[in-house]
N, C-alpha and C. Protein backbone atom coordinates (compact mmCIF):
# COMPACT_ATOMS: atom_id res chain seq x y z
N UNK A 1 -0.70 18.17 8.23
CA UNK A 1 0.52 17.43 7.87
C UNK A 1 0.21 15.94 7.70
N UNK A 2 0.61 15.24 6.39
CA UNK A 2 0.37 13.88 6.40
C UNK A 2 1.37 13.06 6.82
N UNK A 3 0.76 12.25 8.17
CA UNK A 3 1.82 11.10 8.48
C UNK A 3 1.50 9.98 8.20
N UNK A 4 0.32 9.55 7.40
CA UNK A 4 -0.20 8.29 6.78
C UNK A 4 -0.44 7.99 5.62
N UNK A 5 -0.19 6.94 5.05
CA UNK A 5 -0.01 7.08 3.39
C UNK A 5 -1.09 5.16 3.44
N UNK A 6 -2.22 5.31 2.62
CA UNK A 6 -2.66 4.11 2.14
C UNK A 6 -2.71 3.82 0.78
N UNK A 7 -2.56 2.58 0.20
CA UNK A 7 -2.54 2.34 -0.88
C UNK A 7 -3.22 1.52 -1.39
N UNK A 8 -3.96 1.62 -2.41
CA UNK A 8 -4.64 0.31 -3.32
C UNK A 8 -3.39 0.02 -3.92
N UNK A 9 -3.74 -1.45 -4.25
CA UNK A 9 -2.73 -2.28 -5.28
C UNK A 9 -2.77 -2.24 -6.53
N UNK A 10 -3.90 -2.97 -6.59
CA UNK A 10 -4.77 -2.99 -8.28
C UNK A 10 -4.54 -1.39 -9.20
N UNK A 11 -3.79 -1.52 -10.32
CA UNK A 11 -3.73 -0.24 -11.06
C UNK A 11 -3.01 1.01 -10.54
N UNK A 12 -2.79 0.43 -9.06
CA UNK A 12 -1.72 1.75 -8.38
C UNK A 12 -0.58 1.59 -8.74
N UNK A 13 0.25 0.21 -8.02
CA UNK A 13 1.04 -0.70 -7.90
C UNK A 13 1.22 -1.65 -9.17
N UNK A 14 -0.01 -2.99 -8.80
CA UNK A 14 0.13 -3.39 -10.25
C UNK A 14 -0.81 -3.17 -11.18
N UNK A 15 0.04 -3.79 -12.58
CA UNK A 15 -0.77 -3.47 -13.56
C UNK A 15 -2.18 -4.06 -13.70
N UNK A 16 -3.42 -4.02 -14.35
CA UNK A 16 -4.97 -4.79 -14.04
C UNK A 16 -4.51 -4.50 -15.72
N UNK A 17 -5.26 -5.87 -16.48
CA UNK A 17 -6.53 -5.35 -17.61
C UNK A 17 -7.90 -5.85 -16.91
N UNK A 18 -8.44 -4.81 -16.66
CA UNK A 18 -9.82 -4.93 -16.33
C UNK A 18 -10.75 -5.91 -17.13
N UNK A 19 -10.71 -5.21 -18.43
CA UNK A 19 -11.68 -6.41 -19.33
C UNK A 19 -11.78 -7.60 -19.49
N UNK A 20 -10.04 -8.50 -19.18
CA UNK A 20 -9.81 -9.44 -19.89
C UNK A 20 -10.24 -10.75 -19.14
N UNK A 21 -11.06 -10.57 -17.80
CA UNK A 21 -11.56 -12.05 -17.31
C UNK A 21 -13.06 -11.95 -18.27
N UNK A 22 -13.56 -11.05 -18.22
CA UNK A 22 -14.83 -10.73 -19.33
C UNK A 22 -14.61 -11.72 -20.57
N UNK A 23 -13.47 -10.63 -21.26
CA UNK A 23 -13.27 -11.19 -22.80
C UNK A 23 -13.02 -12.63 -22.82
N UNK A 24 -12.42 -13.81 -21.56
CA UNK A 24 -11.90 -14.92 -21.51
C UNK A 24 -13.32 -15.48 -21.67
N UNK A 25 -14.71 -15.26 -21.06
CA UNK A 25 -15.86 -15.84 -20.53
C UNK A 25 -16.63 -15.70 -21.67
N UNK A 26 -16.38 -14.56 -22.55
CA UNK A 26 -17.42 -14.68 -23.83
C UNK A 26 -17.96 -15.90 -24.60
N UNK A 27 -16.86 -16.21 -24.97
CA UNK A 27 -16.42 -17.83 -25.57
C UNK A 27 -17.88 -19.11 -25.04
N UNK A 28 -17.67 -18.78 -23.50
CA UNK A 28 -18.78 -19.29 -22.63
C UNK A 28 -19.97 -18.77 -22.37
N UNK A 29 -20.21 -18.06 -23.48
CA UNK A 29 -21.64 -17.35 -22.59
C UNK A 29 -21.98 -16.11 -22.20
N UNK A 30 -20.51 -15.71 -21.54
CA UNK A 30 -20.84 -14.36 -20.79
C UNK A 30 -21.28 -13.17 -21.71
N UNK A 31 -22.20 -12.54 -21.30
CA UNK A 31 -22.58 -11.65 -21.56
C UNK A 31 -22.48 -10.29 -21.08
N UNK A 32 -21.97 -10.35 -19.75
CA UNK A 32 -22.09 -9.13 -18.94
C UNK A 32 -22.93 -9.04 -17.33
N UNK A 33 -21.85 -8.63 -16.69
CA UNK A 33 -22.14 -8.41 -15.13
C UNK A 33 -23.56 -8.44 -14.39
N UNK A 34 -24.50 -9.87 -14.09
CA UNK A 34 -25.70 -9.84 -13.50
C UNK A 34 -25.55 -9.64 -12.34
N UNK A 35 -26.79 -9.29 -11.95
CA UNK A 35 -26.55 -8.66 -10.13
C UNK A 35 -26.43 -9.80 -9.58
N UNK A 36 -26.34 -11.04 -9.62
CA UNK A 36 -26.07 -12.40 -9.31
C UNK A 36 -24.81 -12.60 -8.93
N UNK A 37 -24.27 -12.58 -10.21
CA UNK A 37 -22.54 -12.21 -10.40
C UNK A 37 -21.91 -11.32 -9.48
N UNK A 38 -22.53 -10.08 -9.76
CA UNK A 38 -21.76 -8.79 -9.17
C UNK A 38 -22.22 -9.26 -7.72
N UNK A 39 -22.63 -9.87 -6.79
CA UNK A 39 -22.91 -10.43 -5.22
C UNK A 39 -22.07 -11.54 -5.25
N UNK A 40 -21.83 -12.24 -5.72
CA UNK A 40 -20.71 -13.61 -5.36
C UNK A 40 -19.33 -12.58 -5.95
N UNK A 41 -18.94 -12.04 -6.82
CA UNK A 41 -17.84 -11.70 -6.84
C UNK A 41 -17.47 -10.57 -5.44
N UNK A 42 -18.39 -10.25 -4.75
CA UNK A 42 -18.51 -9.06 -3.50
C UNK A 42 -18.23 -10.09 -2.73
N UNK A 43 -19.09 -10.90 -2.40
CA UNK A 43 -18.85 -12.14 -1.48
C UNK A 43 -17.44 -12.87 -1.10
N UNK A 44 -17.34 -12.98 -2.22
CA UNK A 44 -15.54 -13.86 -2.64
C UNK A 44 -14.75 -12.68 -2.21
N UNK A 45 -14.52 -11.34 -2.74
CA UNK A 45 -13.66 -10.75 -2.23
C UNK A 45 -13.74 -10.04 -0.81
N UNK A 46 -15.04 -10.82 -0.17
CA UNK A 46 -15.07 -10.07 1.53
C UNK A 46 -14.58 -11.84 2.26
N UNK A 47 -14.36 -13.03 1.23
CA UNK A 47 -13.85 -13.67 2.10
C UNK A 47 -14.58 -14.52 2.37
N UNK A 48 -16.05 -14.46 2.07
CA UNK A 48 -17.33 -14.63 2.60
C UNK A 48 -17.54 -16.62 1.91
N UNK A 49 -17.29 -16.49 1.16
CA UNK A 49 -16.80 -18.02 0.51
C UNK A 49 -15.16 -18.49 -0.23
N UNK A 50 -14.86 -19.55 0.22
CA UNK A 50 -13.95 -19.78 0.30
C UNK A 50 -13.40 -19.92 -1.45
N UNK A 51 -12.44 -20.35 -2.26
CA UNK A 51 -12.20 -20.66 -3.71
C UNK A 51 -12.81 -21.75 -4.16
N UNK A 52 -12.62 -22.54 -3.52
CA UNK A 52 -13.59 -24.27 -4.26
C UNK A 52 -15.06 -23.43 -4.21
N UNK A 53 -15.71 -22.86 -2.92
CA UNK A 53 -17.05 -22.30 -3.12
C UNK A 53 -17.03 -21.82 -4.20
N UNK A 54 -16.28 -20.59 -4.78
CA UNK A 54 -16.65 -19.75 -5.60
C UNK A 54 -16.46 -20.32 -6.99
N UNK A 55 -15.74 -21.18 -7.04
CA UNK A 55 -15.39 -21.85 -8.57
C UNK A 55 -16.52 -23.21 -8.80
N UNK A 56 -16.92 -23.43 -7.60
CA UNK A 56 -18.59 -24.23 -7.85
C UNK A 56 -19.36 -23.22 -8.00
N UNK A 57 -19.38 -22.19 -7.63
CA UNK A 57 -20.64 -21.42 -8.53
C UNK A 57 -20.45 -20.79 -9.83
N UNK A 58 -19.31 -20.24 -9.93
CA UNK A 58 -19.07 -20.01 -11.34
C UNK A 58 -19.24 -20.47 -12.12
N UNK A 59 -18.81 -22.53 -12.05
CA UNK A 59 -19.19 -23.08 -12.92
C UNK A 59 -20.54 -23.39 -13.33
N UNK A 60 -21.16 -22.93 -12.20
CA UNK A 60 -22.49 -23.51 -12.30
C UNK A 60 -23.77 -22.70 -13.72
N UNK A 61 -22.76 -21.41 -13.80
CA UNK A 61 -23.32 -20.21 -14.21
C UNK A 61 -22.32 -20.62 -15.78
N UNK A 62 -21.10 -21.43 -15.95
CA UNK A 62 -20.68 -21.41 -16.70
C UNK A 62 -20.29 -23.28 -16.95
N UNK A 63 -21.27 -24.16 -17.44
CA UNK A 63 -21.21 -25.54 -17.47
C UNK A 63 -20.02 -25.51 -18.20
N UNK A 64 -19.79 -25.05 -19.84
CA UNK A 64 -18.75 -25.88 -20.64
C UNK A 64 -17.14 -25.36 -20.04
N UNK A 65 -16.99 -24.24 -19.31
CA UNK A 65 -15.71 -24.27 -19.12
C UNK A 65 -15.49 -24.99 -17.88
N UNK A 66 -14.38 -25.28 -18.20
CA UNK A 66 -13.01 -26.45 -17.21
C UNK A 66 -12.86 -25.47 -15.82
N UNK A 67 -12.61 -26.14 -14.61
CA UNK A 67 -11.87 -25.71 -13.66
C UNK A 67 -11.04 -24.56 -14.29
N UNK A 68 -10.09 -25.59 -14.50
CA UNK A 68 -8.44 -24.45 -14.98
C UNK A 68 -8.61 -23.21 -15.83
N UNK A 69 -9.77 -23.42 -16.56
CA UNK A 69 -10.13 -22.41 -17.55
C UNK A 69 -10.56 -21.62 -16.57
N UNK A 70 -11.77 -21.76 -15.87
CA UNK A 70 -12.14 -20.57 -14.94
C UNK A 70 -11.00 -19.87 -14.17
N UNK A 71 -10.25 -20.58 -13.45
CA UNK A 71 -8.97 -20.19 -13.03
C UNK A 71 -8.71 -19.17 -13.51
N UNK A 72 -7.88 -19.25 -15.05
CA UNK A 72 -6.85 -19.02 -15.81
C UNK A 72 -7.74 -17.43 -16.43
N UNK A 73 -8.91 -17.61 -16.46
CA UNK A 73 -9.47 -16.78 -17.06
C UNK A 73 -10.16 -15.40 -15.85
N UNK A 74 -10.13 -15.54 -14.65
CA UNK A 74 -10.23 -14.77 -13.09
C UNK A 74 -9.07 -14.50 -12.95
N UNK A 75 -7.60 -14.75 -13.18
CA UNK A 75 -6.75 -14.60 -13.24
C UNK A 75 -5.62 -13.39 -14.06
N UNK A 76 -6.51 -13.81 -15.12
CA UNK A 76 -6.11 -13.11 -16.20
C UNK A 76 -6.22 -11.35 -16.26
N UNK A 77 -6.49 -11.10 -15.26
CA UNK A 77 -6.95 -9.62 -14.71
C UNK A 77 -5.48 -8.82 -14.47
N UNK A 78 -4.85 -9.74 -13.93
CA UNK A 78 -2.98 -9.47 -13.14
C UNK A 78 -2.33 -9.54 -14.62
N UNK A 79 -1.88 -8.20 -14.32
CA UNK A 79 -0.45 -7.88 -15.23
C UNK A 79 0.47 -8.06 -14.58
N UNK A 80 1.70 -6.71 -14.99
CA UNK A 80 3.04 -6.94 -14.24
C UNK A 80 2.95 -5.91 -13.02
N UNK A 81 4.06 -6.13 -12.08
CA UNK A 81 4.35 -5.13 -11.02
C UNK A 81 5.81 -4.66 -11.52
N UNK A 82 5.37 -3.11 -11.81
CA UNK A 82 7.01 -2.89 -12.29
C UNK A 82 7.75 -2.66 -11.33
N UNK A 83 9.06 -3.05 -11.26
CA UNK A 83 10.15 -3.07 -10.50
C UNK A 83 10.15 -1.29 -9.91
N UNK A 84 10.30 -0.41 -11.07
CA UNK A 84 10.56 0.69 -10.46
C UNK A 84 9.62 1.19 -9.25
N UNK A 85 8.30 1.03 -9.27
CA UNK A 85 7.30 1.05 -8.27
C UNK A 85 7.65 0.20 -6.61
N UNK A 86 7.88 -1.07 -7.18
CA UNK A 86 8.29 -1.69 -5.80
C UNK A 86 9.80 -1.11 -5.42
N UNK A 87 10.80 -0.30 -5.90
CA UNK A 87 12.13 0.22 -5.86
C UNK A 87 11.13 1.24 -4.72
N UNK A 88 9.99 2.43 -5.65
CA UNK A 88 9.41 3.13 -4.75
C UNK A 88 9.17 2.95 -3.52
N UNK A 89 8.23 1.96 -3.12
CA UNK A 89 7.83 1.62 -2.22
C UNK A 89 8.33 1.64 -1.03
N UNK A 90 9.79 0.82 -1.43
CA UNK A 90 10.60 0.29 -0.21
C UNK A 90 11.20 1.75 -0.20
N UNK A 91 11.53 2.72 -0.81
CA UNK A 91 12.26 3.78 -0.81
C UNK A 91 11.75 4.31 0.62
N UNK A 92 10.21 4.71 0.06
CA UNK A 92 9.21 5.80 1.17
C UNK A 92 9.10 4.76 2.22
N UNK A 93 9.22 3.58 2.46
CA UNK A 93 9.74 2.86 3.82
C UNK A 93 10.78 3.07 4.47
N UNK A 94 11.64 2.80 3.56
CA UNK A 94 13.29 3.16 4.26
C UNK A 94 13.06 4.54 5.17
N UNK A 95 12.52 5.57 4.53
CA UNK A 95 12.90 6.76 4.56
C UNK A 95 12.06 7.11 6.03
N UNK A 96 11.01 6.34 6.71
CA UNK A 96 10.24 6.37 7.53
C UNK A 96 9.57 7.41 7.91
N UNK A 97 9.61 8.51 6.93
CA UNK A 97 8.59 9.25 7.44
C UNK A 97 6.94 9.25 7.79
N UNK A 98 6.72 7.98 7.09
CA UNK A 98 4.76 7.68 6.78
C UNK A 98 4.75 6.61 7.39
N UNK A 99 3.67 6.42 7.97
CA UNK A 99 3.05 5.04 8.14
C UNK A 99 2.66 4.79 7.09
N UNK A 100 2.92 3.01 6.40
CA UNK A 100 2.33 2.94 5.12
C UNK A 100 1.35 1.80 5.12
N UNK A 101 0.47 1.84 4.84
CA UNK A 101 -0.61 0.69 4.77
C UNK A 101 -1.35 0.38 3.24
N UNK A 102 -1.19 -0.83 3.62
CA UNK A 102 -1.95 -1.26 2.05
C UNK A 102 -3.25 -1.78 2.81
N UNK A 103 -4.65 -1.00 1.59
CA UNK A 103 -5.83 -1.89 1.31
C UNK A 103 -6.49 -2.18 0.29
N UNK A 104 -6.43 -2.96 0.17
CA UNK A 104 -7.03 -3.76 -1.54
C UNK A 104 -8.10 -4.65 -1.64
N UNK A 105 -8.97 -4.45 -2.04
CA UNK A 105 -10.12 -5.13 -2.86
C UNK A 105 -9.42 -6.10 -3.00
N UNK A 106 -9.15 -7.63 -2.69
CA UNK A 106 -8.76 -8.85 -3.73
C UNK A 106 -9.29 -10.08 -2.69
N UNK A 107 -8.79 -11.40 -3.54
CA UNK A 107 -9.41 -12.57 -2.88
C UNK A 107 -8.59 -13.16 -3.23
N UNK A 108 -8.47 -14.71 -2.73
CA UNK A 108 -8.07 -15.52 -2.56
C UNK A 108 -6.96 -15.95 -3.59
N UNK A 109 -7.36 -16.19 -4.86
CA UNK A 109 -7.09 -16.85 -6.40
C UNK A 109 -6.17 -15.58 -6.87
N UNK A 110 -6.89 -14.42 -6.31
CA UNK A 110 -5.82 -13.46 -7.12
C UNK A 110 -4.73 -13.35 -6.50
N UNK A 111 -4.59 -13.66 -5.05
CA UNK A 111 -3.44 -13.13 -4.01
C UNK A 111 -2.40 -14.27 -4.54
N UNK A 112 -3.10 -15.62 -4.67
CA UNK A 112 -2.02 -16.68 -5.12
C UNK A 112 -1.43 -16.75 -6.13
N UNK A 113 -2.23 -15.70 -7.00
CA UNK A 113 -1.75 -15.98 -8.78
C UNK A 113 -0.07 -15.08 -8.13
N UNK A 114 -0.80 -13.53 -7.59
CA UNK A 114 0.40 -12.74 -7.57
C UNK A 114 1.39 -13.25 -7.50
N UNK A 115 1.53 -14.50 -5.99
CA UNK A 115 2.46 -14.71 -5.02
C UNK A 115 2.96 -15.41 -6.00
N UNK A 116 2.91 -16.83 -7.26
CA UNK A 116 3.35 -17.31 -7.81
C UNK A 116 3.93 -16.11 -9.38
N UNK A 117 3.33 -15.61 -9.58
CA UNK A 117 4.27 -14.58 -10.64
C UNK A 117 4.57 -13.56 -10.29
N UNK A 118 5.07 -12.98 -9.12
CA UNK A 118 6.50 -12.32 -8.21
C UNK A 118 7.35 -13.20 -7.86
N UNK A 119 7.01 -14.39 -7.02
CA UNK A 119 7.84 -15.25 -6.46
C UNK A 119 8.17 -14.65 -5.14
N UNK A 120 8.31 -15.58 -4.49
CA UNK A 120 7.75 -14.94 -2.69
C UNK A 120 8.50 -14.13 -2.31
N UNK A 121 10.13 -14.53 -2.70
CA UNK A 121 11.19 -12.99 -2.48
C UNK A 121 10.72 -11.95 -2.84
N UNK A 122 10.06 -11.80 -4.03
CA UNK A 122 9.63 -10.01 -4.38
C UNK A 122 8.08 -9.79 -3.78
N UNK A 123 7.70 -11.08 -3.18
CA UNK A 123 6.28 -10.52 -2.98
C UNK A 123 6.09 -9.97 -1.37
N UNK A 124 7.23 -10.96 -0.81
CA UNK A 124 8.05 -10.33 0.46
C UNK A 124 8.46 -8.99 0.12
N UNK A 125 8.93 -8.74 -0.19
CA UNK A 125 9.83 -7.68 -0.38
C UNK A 125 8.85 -6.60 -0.19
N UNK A 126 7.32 -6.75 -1.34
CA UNK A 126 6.86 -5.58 -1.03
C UNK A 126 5.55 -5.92 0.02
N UNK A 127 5.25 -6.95 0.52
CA UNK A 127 4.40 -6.99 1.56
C UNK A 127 5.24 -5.94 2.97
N UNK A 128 6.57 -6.61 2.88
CA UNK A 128 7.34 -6.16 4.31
C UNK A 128 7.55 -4.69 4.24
N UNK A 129 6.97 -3.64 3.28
CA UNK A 129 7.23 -2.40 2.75
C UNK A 129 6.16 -1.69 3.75
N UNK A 130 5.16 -2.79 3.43
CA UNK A 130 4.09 -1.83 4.31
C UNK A 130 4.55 -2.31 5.67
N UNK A 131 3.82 -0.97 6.75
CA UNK A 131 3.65 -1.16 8.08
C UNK A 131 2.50 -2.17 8.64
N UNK A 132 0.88 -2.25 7.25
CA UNK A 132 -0.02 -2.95 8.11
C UNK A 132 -0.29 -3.20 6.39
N UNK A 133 -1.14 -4.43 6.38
CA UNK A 133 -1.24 -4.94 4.57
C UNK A 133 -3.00 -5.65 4.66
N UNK A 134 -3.50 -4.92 4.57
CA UNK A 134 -5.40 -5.34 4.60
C UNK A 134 -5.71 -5.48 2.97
N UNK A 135 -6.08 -7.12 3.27
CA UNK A 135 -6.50 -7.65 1.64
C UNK A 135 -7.86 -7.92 2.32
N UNK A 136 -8.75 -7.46 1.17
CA UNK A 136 -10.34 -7.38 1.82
C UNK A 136 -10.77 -8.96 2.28
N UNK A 137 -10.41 -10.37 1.45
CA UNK A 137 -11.00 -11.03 2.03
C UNK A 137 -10.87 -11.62 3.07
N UNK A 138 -9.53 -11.13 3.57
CA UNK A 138 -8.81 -11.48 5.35
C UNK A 138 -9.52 -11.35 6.01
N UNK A 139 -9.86 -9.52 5.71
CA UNK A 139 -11.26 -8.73 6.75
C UNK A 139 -12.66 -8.73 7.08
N UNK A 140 -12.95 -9.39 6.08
CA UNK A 140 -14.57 -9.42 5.71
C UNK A 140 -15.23 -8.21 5.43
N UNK A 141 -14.49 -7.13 4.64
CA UNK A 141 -14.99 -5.54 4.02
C UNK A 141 -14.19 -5.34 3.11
N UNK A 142 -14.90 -4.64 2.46
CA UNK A 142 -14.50 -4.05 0.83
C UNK A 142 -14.68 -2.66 0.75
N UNK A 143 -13.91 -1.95 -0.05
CA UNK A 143 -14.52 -1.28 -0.72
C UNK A 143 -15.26 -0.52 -1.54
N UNK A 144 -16.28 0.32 -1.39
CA UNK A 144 -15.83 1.61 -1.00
C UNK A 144 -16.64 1.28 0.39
N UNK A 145 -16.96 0.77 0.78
CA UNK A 145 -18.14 0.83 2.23
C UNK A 145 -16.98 1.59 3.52
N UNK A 146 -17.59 2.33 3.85
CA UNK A 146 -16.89 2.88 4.76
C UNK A 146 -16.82 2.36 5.65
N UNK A 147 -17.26 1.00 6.18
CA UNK A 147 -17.08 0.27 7.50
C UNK A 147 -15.31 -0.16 7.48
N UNK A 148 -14.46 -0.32 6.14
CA UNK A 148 -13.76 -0.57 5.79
C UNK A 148 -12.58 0.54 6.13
N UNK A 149 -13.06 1.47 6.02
CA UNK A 149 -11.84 2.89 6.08
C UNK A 149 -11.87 3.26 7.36
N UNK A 150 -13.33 3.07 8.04
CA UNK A 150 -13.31 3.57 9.63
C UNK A 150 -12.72 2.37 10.03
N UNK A 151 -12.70 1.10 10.22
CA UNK A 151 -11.80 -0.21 10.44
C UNK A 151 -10.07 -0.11 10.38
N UNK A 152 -9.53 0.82 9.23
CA UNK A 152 -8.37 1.06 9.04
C UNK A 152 -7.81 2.61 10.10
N UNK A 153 -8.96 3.22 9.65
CA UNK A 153 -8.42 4.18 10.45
C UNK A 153 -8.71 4.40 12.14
N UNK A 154 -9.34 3.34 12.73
CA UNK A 154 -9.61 2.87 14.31
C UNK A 154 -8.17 2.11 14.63
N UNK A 155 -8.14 1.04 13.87
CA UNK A 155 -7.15 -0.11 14.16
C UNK A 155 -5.57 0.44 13.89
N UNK A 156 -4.99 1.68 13.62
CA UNK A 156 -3.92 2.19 13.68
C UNK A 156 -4.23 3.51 14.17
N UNK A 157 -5.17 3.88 14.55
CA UNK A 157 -5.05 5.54 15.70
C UNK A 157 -4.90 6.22 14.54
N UNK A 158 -5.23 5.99 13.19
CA UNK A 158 -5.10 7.16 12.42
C UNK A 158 -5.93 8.41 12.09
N UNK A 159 -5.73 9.43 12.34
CA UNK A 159 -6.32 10.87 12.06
C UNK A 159 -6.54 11.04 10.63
N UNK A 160 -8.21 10.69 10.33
CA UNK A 160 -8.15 11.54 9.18
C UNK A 160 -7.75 12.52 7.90
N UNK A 161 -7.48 13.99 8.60
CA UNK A 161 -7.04 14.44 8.62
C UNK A 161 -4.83 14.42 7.65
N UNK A 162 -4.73 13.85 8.79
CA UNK A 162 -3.49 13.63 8.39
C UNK A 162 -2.64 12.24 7.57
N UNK A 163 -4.32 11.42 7.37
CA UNK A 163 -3.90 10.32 6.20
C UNK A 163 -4.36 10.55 4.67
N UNK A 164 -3.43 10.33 3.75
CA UNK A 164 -3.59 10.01 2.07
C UNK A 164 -3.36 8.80 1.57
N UNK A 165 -4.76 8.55 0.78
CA UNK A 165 -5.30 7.37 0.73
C UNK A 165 -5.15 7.52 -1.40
N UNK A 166 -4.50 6.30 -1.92
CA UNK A 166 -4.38 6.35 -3.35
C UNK A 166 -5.13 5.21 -3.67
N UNK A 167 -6.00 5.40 -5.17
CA UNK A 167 -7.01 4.77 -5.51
C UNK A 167 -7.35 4.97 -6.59
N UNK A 168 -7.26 4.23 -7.45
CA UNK A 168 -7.97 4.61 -9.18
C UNK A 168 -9.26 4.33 -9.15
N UNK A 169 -10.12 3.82 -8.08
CA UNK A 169 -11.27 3.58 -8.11
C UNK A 169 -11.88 5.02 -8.08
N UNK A 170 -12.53 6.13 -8.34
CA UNK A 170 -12.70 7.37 -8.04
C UNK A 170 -14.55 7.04 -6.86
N UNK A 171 -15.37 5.87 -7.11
CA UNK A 171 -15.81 5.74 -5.95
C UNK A 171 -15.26 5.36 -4.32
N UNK A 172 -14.01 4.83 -4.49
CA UNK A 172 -13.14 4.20 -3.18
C UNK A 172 -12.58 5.72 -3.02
N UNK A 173 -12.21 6.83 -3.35
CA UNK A 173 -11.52 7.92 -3.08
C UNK A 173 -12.35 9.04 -2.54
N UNK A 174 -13.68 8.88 -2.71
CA UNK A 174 -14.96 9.35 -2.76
C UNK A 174 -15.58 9.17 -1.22
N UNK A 175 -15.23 7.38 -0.82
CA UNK A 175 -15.68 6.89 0.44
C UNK A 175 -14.86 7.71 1.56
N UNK A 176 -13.59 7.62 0.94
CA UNK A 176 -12.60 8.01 2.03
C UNK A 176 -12.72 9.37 2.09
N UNK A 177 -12.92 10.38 1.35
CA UNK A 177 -13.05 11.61 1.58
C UNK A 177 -14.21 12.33 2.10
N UNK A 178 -15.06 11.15 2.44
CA UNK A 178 -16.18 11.52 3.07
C UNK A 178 -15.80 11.30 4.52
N UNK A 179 -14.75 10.78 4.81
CA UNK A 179 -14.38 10.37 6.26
C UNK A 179 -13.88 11.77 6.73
N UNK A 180 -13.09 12.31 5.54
CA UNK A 180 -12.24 13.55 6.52
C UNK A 180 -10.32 13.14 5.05
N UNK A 181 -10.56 11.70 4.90
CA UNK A 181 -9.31 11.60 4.51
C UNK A 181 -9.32 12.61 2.72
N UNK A 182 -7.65 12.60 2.98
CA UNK A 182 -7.16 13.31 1.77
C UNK A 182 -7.19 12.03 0.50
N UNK A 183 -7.41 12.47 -0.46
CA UNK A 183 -7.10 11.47 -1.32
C UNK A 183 -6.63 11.61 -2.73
N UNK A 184 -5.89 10.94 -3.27
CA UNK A 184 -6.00 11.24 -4.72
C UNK A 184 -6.24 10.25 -5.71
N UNK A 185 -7.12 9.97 -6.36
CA UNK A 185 -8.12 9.16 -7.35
C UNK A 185 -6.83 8.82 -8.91
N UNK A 186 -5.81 8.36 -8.62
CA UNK A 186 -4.94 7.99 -9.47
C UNK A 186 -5.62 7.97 -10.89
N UNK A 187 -5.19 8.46 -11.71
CA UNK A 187 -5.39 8.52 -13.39
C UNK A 187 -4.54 7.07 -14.29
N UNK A 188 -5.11 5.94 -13.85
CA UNK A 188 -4.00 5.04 -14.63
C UNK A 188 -4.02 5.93 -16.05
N UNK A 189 -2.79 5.22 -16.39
CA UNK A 189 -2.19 5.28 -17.77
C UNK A 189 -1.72 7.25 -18.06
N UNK A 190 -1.77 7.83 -16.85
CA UNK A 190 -1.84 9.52 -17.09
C UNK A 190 -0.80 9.93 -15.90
N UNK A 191 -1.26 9.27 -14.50
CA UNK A 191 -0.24 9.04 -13.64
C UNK A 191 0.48 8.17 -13.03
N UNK A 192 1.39 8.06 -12.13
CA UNK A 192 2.22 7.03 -12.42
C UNK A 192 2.43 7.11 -10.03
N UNK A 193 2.41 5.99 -9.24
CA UNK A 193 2.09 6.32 -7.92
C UNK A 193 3.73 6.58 -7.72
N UNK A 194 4.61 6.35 -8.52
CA UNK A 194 6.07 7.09 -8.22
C UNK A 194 5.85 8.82 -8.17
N UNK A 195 5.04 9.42 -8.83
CA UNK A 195 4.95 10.78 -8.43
C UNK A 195 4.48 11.35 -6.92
N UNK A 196 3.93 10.56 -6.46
CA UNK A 196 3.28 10.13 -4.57
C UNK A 196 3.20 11.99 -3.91
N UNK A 197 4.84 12.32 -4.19
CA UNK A 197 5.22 13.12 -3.33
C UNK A 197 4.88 14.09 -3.70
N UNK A 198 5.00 14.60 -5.48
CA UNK A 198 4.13 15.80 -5.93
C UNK A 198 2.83 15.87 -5.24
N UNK A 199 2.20 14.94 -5.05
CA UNK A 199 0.97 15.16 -4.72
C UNK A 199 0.35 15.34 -3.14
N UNK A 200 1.77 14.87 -2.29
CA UNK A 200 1.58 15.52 -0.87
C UNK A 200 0.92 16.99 -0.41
């Protein structure tokens, strides 16, 4: 029986274009994800350096663009959060049958972009939805590393077993089901996390 429900944000909740901090950086240079890159962007989202850190190295990797440009262009990842989803959310709260916990991959720049295009009433609204809200760079772990899922599931007494964990990442759904947890590997653009309960 599931009495625990976790959630990714990114692509569950809200909308991502994945490509489009890429496509912003071309202009500059970018070419594509060096293992350089792919370790400071791990870094930044475990917390591990702060935003001024990470936007001095970016630039460093990227001389002609501006501050704001780097910004605007790391940013540019966040779509919308549709209303009907956060309607969800608070629904399967009200209704208290689950413990609900959010954990998300994100950092610093992205948490602020959100908070400024929700506006703190709606970003309240769905922070206070969950029971416990783990943004990786609070914690210092990411996903998929399982130090991360055994961390979540120690720090609320949760049973394996009886938690479902949602994730479009199909390696993050992968980690967790190696624990014992149930999971389902969300299909953006095919499924929609308002269906939740079909999939209990």
């Amino acid at each position: 029986m599931i009495k625990n429900i976790i959630l990714d944000f990114g692509d569950v909740l809200i909308n991502l274009d994945k490509p489009a901090t890429a496509k912003a950086m071309v202009q500059h240079g970018f070419r594509g994800i060096t293992p350089d890159l792919e370790q400071l962007f791990q870094n930044y989202e475990k917390g591990l350096l702060d935003s001024s850190e990470f936007l001095d190295t970016v630039s460093s990797y990227f001389p002609n663009a501006s501050r704001e440009y780097l910004v605007d262009a790391w940013n540019s990842i966040l779509l919308d959060f549709p209303e009907r989803r956060l309607n969800f959310i608070e629904q399967l709260a009200a209704e208290n049958e689950y413990k609900l916990s959010l954990l998300s991959n994100t950092n610093d720049l992205h948490i602020e972009c959100v908070k400024q295009e929700m506006g703190m009433e709606r970003y309240n609204r769905f922070k206070n939805a969950f029971d416990v809200f783990y943004l990786s760079y609070e914690i210092g772990m990411r996903k998929p590393d399982s130090e991360i899922f055994e961390f979540v599931l120690q720090e609320n007494n949760l049973v394996p077993q009886e938690t479902y964990f949602v994730d479009d990442v199909s390696e993050n759904t992968d980690a967790a089901a190696a624990l014992g947890i149930n999971t389902w590997n969300l299909a953006v653009g095919k499924e929609d996390i308002t269906q939740l309960k079909s999939k209990l």
